[in-house]
C-alpha atoms as a PDB file:
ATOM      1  CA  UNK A   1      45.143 -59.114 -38.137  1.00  0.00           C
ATOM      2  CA  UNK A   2      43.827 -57.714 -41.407  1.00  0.00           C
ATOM      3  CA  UNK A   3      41.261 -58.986 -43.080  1.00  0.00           C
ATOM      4  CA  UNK A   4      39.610 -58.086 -46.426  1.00  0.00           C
ATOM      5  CA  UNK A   5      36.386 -56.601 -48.091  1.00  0.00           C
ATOM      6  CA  UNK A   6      36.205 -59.757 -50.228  1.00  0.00           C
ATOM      7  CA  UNK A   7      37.269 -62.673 -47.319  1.00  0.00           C
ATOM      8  CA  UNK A   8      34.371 -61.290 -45.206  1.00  0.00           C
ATOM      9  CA  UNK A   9      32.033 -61.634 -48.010  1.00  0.00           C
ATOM     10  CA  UNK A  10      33.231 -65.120 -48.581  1.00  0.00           C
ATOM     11  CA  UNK A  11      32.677 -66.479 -45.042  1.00  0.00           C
ATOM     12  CA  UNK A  12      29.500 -64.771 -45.170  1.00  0.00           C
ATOM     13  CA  UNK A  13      28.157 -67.577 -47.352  1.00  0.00           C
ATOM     14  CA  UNK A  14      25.351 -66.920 -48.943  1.00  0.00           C
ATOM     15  CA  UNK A  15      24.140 -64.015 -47.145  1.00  0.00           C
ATOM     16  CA  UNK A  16      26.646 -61.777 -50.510  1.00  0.00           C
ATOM     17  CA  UNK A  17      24.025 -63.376 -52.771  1.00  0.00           C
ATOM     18  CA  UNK A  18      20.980 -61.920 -51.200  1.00  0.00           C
ATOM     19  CA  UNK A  19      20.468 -58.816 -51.606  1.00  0.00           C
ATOM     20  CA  UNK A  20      21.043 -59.336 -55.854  1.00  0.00           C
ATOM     21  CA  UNK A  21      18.577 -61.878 -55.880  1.00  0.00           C
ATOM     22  CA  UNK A  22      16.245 -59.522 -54.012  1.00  0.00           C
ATOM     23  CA  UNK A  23      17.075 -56.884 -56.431  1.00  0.00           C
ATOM     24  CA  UNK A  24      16.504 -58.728 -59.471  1.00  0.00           C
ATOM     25  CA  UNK A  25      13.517 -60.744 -58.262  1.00  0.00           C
ATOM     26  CA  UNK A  26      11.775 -57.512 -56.816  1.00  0.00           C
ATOM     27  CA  UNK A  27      12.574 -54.321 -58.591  1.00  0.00           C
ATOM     28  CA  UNK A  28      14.297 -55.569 -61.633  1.00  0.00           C
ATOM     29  CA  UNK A  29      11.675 -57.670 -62.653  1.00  0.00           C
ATOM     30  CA  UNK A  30       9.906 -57.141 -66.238  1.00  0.00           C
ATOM     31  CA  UNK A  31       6.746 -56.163 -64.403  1.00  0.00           C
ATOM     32  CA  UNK A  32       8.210 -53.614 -62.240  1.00  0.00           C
ATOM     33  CA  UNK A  33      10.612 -52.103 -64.606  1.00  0.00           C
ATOM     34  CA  UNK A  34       7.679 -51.529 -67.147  1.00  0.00           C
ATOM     35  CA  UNK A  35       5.720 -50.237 -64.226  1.00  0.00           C
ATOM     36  CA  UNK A  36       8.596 -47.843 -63.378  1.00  0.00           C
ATOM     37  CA  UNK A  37       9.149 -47.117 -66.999  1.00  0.00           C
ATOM     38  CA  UNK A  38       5.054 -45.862 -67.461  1.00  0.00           C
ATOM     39  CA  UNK A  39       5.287 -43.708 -63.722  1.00  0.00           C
ATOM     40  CA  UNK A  40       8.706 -41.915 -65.369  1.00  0.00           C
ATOM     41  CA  UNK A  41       7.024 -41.292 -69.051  1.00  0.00           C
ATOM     42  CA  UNK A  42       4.034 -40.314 -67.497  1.00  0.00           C
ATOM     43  CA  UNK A  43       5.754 -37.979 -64.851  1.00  0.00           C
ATOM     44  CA  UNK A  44       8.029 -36.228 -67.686  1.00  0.00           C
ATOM     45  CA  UNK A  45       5.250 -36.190 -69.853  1.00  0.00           C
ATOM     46  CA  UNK A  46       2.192 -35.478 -68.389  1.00  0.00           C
ATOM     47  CA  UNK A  47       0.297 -34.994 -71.495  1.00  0.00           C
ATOM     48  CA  UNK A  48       1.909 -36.980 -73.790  1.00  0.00           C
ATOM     49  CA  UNK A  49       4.165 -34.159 -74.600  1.00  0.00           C
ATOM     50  CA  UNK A  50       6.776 -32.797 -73.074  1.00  0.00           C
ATOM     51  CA  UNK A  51       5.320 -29.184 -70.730  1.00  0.00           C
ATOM     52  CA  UNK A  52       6.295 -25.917 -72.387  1.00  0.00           C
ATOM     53  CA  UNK A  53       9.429 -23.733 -70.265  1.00  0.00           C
ATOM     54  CA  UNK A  54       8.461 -21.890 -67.396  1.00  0.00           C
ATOM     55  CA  UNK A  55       8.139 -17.784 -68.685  1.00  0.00           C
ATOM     56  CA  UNK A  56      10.979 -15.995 -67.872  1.00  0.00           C
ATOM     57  CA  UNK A  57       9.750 -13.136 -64.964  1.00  0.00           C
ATOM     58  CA  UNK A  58      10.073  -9.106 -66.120  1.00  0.00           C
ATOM     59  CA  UNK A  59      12.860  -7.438 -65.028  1.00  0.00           C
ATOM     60  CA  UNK A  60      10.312  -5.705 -62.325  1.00  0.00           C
ATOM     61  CA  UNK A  61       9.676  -9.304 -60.843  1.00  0.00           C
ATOM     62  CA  UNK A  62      13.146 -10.025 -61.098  1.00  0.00           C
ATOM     63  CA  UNK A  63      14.047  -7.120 -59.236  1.00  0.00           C
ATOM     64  CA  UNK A  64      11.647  -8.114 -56.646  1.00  0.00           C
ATOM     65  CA  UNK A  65      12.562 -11.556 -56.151  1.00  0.00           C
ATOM     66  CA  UNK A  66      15.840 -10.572 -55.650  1.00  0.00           C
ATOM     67  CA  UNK A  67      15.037  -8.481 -52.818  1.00  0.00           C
ATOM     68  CA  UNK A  68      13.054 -11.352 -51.056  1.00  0.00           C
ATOM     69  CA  UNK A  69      15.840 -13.239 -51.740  1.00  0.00           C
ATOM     70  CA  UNK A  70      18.674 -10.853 -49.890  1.00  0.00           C
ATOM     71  CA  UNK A  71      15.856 -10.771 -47.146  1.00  0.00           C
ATOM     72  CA  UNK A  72      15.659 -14.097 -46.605  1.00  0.00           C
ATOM     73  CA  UNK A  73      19.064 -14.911 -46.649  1.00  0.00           C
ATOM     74  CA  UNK A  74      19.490 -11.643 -44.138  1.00  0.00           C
ATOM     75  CA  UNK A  75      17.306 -13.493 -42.048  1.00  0.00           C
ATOM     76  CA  UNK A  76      18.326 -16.976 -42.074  1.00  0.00           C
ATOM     77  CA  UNK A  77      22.561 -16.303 -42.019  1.00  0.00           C
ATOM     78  CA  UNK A  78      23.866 -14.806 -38.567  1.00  0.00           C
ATOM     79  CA  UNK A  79      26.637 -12.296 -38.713  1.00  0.00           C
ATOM     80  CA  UNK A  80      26.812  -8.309 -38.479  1.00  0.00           C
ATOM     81  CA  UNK A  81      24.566  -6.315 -40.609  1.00  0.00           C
ATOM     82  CA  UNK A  82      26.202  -3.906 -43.603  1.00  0.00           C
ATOM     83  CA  UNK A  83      24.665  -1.326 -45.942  1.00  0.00           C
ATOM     84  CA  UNK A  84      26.269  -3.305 -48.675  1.00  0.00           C
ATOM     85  CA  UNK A  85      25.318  -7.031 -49.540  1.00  0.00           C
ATOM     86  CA  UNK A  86      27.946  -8.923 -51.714  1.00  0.00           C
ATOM     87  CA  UNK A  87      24.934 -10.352 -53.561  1.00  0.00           C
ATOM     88  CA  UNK A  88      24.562  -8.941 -57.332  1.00  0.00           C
ATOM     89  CA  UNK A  89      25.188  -5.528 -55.313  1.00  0.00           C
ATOM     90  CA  UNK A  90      22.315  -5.136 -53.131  1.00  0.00           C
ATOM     91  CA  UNK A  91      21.787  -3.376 -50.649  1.00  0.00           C
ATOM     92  CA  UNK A  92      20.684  -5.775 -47.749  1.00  0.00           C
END
């Protein structure tokens, strides 16, 4: 006996109305959606503008960060240890 997605919402009865009219009563209500509108303009744009890019690090600090990296993955993956690490050619 087989029955479908759609027959068990219909002998539900109303219970495969709730949850939209919870939706659109609660969170997709004028109030709320300008309310989650402000917290998302005001998150992205914290002064009113949008926050200049990050500066890229000197090759120096990349270098470095790349070795913390290889540590830390060293570290966190099990498995034999080799004098040659298959990330960007490090040795790990």
């Amino acid at each position: 006996m087989s029955t479908s997605y759609d027959t068990v919402l219909t002998n539900m009865g109303g219970a495969n109305r709730f949850l939209p009219y919870l939706l659109y009563k609660n969170i997709l209500s004028p109030g709320r959606l300008v309310d989650i509108i402000r917290i998302a303009k005001k998150t992205l744009f914290p002064n009113g503008y949008l926050s200049p890019p990050p500066i890229d690090p000197t090759p120096e600090e990349q270098a470095a960060i790349r070795e913390q990296l290889t540590a830390r993955i060293q570290q966190a993956v099990p498995g034999k240890s080799s004098s040659h690490c298959p990330i960007y050619g490090l040795r790990c």
